[in-house]
PDB file of N, CA and C in Angstrom:
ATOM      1  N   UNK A   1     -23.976   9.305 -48.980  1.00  0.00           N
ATOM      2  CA  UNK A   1     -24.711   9.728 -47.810  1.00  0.00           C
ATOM      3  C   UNK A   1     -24.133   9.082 -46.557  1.00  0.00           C
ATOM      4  N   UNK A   2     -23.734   8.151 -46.474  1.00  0.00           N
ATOM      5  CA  UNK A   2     -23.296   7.047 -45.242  1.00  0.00           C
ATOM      6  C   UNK A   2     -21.764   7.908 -44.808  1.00  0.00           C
ATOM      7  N   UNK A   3     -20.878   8.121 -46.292  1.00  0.00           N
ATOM      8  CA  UNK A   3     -19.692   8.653 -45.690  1.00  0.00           C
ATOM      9  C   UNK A   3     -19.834  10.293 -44.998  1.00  0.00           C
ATOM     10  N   UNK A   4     -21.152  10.477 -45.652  1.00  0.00           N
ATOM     11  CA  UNK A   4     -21.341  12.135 -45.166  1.00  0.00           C
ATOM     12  C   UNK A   4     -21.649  11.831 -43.923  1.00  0.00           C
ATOM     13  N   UNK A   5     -22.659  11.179 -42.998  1.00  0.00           N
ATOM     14  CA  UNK A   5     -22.786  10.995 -41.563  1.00  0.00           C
ATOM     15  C   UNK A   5     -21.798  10.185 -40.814  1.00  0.00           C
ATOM     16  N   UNK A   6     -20.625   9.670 -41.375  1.00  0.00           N
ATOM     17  CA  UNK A   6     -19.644   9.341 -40.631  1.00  0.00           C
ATOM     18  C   UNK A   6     -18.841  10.219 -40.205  1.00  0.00           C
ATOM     19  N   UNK A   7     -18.444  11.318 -41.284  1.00  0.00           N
ATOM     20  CA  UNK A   7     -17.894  12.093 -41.367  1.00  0.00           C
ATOM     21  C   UNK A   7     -17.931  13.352 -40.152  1.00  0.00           C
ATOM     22  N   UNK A   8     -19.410  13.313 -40.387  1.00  0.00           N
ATOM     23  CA  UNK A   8     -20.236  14.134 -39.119  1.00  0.00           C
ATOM     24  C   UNK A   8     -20.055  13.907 -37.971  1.00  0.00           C
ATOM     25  N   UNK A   9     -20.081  12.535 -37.825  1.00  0.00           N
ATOM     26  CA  UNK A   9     -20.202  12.077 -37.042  1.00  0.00           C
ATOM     27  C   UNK A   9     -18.476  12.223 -35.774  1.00  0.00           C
ATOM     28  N   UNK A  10     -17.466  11.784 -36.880  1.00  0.00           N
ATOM     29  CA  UNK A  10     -16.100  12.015 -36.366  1.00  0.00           C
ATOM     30  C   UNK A  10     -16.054  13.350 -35.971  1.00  0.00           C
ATOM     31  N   UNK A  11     -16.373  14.398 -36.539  1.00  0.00           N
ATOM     32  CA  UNK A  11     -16.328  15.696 -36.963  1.00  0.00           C
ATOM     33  C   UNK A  11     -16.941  16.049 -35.219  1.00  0.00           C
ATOM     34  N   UNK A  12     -17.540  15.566 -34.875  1.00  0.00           N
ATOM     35  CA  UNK A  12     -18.459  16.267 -33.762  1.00  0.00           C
ATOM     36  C   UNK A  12     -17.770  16.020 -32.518  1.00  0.00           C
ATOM     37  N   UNK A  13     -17.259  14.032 -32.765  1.00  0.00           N
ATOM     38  CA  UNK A  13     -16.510  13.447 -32.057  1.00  0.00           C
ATOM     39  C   UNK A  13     -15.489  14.592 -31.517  1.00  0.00           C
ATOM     40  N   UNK A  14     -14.415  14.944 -32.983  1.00  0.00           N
ATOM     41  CA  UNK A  14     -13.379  15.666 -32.532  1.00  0.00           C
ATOM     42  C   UNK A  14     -13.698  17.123 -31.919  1.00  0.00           C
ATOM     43  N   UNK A  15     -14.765  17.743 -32.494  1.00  0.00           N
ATOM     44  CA  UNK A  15     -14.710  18.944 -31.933  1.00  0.00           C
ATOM     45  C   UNK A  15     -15.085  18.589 -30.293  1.00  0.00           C
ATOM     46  N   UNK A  16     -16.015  17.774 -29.853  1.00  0.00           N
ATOM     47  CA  UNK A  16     -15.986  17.452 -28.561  1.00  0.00           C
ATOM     48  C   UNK A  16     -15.300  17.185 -27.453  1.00  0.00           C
ATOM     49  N   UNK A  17     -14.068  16.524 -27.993  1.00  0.00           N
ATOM     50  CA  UNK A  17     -12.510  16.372 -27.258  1.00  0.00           C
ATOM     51  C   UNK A  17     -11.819  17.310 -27.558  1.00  0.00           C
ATOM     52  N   UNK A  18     -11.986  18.298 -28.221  1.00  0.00           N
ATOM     53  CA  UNK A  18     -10.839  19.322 -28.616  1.00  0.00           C
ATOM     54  C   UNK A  18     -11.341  20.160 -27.617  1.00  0.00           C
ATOM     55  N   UNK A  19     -12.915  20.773 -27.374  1.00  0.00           N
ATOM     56  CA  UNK A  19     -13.630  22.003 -26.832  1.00  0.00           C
ATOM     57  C   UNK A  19     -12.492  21.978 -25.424  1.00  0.00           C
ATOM     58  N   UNK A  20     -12.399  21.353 -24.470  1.00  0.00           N
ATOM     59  CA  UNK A  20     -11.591  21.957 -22.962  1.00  0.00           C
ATOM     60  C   UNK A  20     -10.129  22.194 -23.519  1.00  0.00           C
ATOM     61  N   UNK A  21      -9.684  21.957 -24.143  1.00  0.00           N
ATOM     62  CA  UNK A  21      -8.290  22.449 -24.785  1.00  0.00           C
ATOM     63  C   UNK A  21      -8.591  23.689 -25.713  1.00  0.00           C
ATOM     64  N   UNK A  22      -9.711  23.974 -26.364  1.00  0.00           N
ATOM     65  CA  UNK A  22      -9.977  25.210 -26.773  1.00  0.00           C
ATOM     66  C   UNK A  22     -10.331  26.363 -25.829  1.00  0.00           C
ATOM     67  N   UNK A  23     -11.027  25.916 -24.367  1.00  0.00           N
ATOM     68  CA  UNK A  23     -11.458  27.158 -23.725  1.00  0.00           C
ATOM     69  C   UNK A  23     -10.932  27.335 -22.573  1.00  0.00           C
ATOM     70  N   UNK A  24      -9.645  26.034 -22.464  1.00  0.00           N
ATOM     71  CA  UNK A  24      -8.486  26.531 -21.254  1.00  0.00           C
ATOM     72  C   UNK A  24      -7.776  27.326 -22.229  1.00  0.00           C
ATOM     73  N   UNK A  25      -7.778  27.565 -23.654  1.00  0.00           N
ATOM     74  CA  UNK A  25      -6.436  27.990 -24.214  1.00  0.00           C
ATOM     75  C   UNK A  25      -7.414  29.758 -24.283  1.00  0.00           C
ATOM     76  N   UNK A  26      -8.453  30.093 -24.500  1.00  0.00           N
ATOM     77  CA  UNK A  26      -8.948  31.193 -24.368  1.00  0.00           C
ATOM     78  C   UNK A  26      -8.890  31.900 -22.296  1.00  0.00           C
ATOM     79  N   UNK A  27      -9.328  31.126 -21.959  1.00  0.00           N
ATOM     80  CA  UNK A  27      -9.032  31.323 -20.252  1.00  0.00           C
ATOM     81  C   UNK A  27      -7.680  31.917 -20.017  1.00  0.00           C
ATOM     82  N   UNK A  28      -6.094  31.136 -20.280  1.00  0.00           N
ATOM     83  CA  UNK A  28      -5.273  31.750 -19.648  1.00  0.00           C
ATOM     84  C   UNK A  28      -4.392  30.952 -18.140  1.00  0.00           C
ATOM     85  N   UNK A  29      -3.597  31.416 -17.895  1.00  0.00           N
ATOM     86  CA  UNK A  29      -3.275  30.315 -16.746  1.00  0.00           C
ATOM     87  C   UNK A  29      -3.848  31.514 -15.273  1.00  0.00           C
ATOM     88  N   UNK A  30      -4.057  30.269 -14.702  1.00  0.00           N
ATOM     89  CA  UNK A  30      -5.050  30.659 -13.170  1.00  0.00           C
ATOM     90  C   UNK A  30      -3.687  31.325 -12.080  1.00  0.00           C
ATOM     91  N   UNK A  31      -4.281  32.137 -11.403  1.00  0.00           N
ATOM     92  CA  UNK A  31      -3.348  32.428 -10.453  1.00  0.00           C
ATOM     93  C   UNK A  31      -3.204  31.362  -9.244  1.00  0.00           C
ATOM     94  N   UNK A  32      -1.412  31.331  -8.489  1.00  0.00           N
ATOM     95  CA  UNK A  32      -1.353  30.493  -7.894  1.00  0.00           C
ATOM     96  C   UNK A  32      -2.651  30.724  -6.621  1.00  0.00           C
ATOM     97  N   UNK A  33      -2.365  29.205  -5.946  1.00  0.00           N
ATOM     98  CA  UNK A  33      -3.300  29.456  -4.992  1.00  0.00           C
ATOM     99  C   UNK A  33      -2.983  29.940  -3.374  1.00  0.00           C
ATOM    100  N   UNK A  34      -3.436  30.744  -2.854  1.00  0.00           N
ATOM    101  CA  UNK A  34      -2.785  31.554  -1.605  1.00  0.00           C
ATOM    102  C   UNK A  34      -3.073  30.672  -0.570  1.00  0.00           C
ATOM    103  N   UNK A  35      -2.268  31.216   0.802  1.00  0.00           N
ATOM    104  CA  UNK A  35      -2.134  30.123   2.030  1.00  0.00           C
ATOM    105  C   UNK A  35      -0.808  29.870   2.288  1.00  0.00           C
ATOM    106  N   UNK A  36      -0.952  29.606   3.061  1.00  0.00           N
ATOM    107  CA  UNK A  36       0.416  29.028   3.812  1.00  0.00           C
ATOM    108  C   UNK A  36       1.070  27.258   3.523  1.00  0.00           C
ATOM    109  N   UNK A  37       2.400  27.482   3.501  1.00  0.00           N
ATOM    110  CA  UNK A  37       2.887  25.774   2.601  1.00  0.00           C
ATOM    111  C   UNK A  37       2.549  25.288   3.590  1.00  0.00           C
ATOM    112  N   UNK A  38       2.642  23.680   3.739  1.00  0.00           N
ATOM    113  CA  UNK A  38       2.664  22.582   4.731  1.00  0.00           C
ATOM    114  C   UNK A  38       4.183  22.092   5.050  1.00  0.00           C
ATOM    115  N   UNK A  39       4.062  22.211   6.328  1.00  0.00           N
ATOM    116  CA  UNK A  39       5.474  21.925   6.916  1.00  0.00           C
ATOM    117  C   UNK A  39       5.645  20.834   7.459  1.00  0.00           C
ATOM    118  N   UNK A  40       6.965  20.112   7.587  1.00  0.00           N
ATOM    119  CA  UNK A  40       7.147  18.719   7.847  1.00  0.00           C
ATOM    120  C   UNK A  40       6.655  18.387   9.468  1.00  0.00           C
ATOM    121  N   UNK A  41       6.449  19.211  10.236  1.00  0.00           N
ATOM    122  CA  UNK A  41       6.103  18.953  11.642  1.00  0.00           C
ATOM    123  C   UNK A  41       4.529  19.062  11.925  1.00  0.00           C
ATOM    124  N   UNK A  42       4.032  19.988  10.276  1.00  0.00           N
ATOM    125  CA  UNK A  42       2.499  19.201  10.326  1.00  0.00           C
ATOM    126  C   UNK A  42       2.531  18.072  10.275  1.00  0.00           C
ATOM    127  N   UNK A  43       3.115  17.408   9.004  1.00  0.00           N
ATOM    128  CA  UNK A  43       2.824  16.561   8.645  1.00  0.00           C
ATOM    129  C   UNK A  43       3.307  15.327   9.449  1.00  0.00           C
ATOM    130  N   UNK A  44       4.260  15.636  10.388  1.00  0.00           N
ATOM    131  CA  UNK A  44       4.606  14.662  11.546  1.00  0.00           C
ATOM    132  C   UNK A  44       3.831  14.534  12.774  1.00  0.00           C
ATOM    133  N   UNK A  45       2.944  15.955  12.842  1.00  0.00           N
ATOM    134  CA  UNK A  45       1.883  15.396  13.494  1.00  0.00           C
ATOM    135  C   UNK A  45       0.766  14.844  13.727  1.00  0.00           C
ATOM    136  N   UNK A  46       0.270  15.167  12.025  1.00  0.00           N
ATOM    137  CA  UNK A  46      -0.823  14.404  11.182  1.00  0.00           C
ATOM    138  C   UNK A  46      -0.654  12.549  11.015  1.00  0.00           C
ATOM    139  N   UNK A  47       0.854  12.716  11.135  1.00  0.00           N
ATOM    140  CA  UNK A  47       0.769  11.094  10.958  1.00  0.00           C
ATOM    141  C   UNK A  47       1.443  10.663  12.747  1.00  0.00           C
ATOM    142  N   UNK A  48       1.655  11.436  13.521  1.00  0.00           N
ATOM    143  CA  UNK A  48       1.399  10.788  14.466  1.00  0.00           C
ATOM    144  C   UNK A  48      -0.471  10.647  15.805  1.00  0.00           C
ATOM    145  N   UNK A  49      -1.088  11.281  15.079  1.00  0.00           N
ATOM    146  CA  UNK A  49      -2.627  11.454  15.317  1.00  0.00           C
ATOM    147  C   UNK A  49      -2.981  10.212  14.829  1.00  0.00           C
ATOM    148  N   UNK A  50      -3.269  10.148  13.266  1.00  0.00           N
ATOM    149  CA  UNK A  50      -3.488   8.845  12.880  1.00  0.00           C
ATOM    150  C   UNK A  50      -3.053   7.481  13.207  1.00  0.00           C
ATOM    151  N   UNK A  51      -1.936   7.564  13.804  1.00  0.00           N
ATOM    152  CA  UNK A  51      -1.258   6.347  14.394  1.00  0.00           C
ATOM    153  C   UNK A  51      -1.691   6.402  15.447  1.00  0.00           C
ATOM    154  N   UNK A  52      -1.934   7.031  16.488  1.00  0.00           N
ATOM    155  CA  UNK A  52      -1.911   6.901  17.929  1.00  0.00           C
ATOM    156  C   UNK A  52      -3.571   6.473  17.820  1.00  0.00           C
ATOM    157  N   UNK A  53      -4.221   7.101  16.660  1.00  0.00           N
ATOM    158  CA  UNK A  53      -5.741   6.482  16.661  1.00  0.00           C
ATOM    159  C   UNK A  53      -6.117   5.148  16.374  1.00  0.00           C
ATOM    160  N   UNK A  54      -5.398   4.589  15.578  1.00  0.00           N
ATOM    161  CA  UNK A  54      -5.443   3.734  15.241  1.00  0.00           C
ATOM    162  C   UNK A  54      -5.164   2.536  15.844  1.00  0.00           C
ATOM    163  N   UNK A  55      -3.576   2.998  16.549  1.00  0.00           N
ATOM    164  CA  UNK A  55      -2.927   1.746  17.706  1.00  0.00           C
ATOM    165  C   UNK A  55      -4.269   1.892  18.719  1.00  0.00           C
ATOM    166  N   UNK A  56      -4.721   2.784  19.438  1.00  0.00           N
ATOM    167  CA  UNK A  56      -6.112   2.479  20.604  1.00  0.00           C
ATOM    168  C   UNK A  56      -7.124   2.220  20.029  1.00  0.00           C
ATOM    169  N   UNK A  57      -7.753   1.947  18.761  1.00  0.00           N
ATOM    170  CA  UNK A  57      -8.649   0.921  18.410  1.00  0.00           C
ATOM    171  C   UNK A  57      -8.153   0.001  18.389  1.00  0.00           C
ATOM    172  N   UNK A  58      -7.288  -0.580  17.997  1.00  0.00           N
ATOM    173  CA  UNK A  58      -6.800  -2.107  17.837  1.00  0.00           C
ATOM    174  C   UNK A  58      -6.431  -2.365  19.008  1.00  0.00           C
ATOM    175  N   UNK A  59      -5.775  -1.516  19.370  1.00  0.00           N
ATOM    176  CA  UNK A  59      -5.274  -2.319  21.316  1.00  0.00           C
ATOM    177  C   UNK A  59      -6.815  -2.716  22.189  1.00  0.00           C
ATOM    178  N   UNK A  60      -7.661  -1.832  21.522  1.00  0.00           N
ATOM    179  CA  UNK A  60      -8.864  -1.982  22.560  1.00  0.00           C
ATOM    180  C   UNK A  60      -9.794  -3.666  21.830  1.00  0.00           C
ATOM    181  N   UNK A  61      -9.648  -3.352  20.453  1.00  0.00           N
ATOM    182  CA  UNK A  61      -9.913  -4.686  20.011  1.00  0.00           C
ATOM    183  C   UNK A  61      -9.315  -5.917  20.500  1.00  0.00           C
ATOM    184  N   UNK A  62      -8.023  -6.024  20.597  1.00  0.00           N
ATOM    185  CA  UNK A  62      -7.300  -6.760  21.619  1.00  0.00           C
ATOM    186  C   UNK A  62      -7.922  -7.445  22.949  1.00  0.00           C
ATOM    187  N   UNK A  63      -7.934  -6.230  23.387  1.00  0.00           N
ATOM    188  CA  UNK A  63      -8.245  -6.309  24.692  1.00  0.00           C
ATOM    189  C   UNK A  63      -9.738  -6.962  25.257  1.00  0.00           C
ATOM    190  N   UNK A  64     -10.744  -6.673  23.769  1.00  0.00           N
ATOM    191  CA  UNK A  64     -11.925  -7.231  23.656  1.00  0.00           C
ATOM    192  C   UNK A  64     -11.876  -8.643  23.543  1.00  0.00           C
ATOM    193  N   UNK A  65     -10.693  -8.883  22.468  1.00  0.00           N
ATOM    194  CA  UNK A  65     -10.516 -10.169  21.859  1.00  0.00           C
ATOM    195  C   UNK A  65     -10.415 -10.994  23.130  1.00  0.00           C
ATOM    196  N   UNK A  66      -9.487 -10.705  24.459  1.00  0.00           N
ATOM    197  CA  UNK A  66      -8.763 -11.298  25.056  1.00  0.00           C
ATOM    198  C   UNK A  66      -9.540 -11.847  26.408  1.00  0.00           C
ATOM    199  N   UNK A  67     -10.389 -10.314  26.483  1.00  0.00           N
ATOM    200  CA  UNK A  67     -11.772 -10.738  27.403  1.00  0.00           C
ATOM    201  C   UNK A  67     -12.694 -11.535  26.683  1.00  0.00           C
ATOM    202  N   UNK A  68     -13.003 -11.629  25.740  1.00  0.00           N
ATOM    203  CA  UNK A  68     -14.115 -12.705  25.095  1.00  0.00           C
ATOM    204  C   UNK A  68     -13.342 -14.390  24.935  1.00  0.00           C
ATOM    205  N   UNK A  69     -12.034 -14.550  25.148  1.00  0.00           N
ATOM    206  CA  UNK A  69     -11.329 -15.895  24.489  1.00  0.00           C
ATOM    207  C   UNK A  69     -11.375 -16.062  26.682  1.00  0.00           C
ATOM    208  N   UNK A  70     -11.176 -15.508  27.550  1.00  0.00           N
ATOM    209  CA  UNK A  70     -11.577 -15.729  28.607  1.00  0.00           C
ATOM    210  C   UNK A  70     -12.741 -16.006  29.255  1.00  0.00           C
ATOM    211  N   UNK A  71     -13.258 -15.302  28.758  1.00  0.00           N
ATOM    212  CA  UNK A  71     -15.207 -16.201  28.849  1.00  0.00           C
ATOM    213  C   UNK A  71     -15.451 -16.951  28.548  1.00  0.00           C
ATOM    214  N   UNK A  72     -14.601 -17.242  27.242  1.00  0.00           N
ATOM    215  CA  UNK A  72     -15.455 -18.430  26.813  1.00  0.00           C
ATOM    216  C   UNK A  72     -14.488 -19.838  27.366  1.00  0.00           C
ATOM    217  N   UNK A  73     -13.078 -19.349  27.426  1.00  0.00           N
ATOM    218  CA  UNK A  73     -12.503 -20.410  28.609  1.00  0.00           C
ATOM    219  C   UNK A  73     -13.227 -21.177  29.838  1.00  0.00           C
ATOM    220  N   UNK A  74     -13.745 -19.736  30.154  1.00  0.00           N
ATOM    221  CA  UNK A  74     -14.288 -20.083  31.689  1.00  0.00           C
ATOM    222  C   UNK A  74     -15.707 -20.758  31.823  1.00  0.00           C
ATOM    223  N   UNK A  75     -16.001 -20.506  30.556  1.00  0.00           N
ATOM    224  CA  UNK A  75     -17.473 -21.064  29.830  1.00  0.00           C
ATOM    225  C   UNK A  75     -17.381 -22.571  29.564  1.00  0.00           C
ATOM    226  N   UNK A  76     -16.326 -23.054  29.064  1.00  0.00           N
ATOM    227  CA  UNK A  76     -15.884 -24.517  28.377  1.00  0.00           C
ATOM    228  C   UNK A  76     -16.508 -25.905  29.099  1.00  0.00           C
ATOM    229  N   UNK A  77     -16.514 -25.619  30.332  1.00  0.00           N
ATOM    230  CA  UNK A  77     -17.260 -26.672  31.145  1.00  0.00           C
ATOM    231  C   UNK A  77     -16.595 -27.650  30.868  1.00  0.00           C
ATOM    232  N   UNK A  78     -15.430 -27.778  30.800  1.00  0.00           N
ATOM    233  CA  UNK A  78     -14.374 -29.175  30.588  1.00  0.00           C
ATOM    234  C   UNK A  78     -14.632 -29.571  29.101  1.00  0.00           C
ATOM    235  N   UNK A  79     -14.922 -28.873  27.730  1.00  0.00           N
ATOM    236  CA  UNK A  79     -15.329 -29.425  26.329  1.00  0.00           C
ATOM    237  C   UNK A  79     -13.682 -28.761  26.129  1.00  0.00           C
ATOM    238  N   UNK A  80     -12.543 -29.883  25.491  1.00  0.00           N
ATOM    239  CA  UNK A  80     -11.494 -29.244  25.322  1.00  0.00           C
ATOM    240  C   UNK A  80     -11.532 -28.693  23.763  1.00  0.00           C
ATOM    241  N   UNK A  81     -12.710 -28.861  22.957  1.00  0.00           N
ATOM    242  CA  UNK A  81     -12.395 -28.178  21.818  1.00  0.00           C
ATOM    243  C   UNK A  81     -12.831 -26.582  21.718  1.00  0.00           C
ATOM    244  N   UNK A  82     -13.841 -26.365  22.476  1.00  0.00           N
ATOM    245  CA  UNK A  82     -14.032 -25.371  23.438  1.00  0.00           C
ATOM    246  C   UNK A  82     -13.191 -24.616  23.791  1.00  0.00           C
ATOM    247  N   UNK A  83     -12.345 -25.293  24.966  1.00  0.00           N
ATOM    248  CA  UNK A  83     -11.174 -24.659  25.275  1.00  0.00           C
ATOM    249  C   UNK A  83     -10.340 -24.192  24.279  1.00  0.00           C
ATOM    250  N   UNK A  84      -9.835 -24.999  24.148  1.00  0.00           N
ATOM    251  CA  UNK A  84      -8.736 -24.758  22.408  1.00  0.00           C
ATOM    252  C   UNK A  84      -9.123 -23.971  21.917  1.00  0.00           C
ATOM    253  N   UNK A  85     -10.290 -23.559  21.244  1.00  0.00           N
ATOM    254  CA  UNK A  85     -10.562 -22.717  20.675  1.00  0.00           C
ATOM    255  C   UNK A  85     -10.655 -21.062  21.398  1.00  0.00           C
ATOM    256  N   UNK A  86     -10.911 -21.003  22.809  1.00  0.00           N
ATOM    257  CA  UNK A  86     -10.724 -20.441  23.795  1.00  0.00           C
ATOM    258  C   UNK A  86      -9.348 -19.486  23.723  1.00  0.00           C
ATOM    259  N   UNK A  87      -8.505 -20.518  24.036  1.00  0.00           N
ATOM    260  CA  UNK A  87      -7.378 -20.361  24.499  1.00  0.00           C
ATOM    261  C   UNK A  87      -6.168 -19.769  23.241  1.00  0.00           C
ATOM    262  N   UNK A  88      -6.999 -20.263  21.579  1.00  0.00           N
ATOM    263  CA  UNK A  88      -6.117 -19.704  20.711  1.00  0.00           C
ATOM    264  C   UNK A  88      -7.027 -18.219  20.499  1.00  0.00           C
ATOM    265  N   UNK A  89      -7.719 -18.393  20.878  1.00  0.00           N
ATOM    266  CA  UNK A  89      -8.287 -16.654  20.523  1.00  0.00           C
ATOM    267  C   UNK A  89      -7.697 -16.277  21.525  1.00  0.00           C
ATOM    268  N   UNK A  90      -7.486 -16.388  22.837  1.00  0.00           N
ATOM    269  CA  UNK A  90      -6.470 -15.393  23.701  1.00  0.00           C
ATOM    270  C   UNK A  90      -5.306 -15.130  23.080  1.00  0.00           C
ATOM    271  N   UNK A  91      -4.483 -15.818  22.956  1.00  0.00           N
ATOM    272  CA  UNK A  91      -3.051 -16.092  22.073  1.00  0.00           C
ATOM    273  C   UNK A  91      -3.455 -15.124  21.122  1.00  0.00           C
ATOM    274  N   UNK A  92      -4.098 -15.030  20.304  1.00  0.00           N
ATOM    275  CA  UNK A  92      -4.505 -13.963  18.833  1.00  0.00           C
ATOM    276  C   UNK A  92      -4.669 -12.787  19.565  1.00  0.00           C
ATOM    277  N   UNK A  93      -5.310 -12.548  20.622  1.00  0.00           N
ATOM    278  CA  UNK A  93      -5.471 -11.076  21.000  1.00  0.00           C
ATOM    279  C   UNK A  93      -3.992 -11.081  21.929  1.00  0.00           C
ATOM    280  N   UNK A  94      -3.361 -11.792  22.567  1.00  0.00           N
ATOM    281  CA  UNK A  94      -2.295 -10.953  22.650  1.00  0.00           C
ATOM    282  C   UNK A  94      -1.314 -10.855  21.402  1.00  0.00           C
ATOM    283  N   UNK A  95      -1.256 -11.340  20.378  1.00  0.00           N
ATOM    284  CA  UNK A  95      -0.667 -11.494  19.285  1.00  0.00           C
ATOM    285  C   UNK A  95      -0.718 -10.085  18.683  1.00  0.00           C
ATOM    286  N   UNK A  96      -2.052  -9.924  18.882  1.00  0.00           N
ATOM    287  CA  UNK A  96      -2.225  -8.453  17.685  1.00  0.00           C
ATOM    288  C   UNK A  96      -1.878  -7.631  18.911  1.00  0.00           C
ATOM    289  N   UNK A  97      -1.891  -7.355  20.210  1.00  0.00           N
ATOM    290  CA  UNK A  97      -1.856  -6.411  20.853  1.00  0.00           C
ATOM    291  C   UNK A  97      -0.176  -5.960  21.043  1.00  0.00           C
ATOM    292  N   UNK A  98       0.139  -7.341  20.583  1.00  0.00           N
ATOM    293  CA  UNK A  98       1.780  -6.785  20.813  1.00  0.00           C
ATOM    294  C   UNK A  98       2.386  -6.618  19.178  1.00  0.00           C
ATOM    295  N   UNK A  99       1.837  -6.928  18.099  1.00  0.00           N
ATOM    296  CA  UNK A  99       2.333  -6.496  16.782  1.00  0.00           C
ATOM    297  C   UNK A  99       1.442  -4.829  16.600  1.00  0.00           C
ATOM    298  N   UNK A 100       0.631  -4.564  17.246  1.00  0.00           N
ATOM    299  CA  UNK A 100      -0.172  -3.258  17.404  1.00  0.00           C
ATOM    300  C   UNK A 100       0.829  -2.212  17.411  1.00  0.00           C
ATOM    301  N   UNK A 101       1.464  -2.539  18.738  1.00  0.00           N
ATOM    302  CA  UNK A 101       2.517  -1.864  19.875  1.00  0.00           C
ATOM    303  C   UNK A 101       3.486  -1.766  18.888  1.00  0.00           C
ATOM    304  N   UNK A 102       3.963  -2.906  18.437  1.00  0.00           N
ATOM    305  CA  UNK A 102       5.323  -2.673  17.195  1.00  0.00           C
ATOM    306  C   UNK A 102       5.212  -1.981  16.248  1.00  0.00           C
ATOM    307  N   UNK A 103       3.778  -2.105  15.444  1.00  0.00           N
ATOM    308  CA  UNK A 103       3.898  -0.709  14.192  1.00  0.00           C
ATOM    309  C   UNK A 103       3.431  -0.166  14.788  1.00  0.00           C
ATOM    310  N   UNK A 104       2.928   0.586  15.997  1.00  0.00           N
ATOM    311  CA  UNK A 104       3.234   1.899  16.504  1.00  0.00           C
ATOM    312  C   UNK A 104       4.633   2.610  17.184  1.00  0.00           C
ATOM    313  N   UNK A 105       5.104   1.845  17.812  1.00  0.00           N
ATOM    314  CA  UNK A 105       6.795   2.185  17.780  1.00  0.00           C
ATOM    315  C   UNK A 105       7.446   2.290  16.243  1.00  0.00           C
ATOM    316  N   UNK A 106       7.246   1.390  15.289  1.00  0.00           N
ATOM    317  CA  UNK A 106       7.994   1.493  13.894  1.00  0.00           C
ATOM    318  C   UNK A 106       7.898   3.149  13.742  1.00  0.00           C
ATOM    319  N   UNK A 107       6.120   3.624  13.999  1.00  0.00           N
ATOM    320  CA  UNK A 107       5.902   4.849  13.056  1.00  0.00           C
ATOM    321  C   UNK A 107       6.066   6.032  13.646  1.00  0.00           C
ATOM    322  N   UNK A 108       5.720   5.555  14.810  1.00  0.00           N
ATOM    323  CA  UNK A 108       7.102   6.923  15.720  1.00  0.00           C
ATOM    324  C   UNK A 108       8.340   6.825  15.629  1.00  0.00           C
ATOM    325  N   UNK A 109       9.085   6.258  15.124  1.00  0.00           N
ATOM    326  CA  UNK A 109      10.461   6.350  14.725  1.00  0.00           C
ATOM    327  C   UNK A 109      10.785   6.854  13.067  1.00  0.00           C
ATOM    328  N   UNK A 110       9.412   6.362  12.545  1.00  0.00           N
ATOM    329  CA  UNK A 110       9.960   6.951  10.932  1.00  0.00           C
ATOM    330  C   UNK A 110       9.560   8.016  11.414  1.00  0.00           C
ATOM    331  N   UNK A 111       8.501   9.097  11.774  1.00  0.00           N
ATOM    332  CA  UNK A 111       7.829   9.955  11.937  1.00  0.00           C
ATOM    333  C   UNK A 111       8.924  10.752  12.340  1.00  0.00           C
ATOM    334  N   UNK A 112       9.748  10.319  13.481  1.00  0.00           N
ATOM    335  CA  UNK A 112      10.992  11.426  14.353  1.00  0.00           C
ATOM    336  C   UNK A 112      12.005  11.267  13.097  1.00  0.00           C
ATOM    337  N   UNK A 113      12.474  10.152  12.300  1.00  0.00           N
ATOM    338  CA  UNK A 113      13.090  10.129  11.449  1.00  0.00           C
ATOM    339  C   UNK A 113      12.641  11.460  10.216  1.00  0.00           C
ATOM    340  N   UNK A 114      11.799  11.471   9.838  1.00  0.00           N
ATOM    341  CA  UNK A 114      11.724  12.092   8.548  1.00  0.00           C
ATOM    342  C   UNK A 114      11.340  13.626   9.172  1.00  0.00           C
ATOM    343  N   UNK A 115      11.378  13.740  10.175  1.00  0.00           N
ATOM    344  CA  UNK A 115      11.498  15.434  10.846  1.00  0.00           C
ATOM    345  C   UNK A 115      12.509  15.649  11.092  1.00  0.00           C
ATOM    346  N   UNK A 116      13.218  14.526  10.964  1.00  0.00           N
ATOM    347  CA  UNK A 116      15.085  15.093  11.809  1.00  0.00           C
ATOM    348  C   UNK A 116      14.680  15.374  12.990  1.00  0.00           C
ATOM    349  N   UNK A 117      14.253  14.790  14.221  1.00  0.00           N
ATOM    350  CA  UNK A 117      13.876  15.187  15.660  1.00  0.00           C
ATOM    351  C   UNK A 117      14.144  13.953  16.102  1.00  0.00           C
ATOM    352  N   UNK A 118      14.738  12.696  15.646  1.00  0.00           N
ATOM    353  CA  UNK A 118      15.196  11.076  16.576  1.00  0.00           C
ATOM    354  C   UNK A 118      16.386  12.011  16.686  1.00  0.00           C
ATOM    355  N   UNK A 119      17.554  12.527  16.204  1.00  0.00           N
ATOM    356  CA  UNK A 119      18.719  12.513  16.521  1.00  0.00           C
ATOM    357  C   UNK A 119      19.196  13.793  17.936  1.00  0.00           C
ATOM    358  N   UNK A 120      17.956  14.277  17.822  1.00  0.00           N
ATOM    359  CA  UNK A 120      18.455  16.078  18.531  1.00  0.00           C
ATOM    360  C   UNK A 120      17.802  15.772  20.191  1.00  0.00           C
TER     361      UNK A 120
END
């Protein structure tokens, strides 16, 4: 009795993993799907959208960063740890505002690169 409900048991197993390989094989293959292909100057403009969105949030974060590490400079009331701390958060927001600027130049150059449009 035990090997008969194991048995069953596998038995159900397999027919269960077999069933989508049984009723794609009754189905047939699907027709392709219609539309127009995607062309490399979409896709160079899709990734220059996303970049250009991306560099003006972070530049603007920057720019937040850089006004808040100035307040609180101007805030310090002569406490130099204050300051310091001040003065390296300015340093960090121009830091990111100018590595921002760089992978956005990088990805306009792969971008003109992989369209073939840097050389023409």
């Amino acid at each position: 009795m035990k090997n008969t409900k194991k048995f069953m048991y596998v038995g159900m197993m397999v027919m269960a993993l077999l069933m989508p390989v049984l009723v794609l094989a009754l189905v047939g293959p699907t027709p392709p799907v219609g539309g127009t292909p995607v062309t490399l100057s979409e896709i160079e403009a899709r990734i220059r959208q996303i970049a250009q969105f991306i560099i003006i949030v972070s530049v603007i974060l920057a720019v937040i960063f850089i006004i808040w590490g100035g307040i609180a400079y101007m805030t310090a009331g002569g406490d130099e740890t204050r300051a310091g701390a001040a003065k390296t958060r300015i340093w960090n927001g121009v830091i990111g505002a100018a590595v921002v600027l760089a992978v956005g130049v990088i990805l306009q150059t792969l971008a003109a690169l992989i369209t073939r449009s840097f050389f023409s």
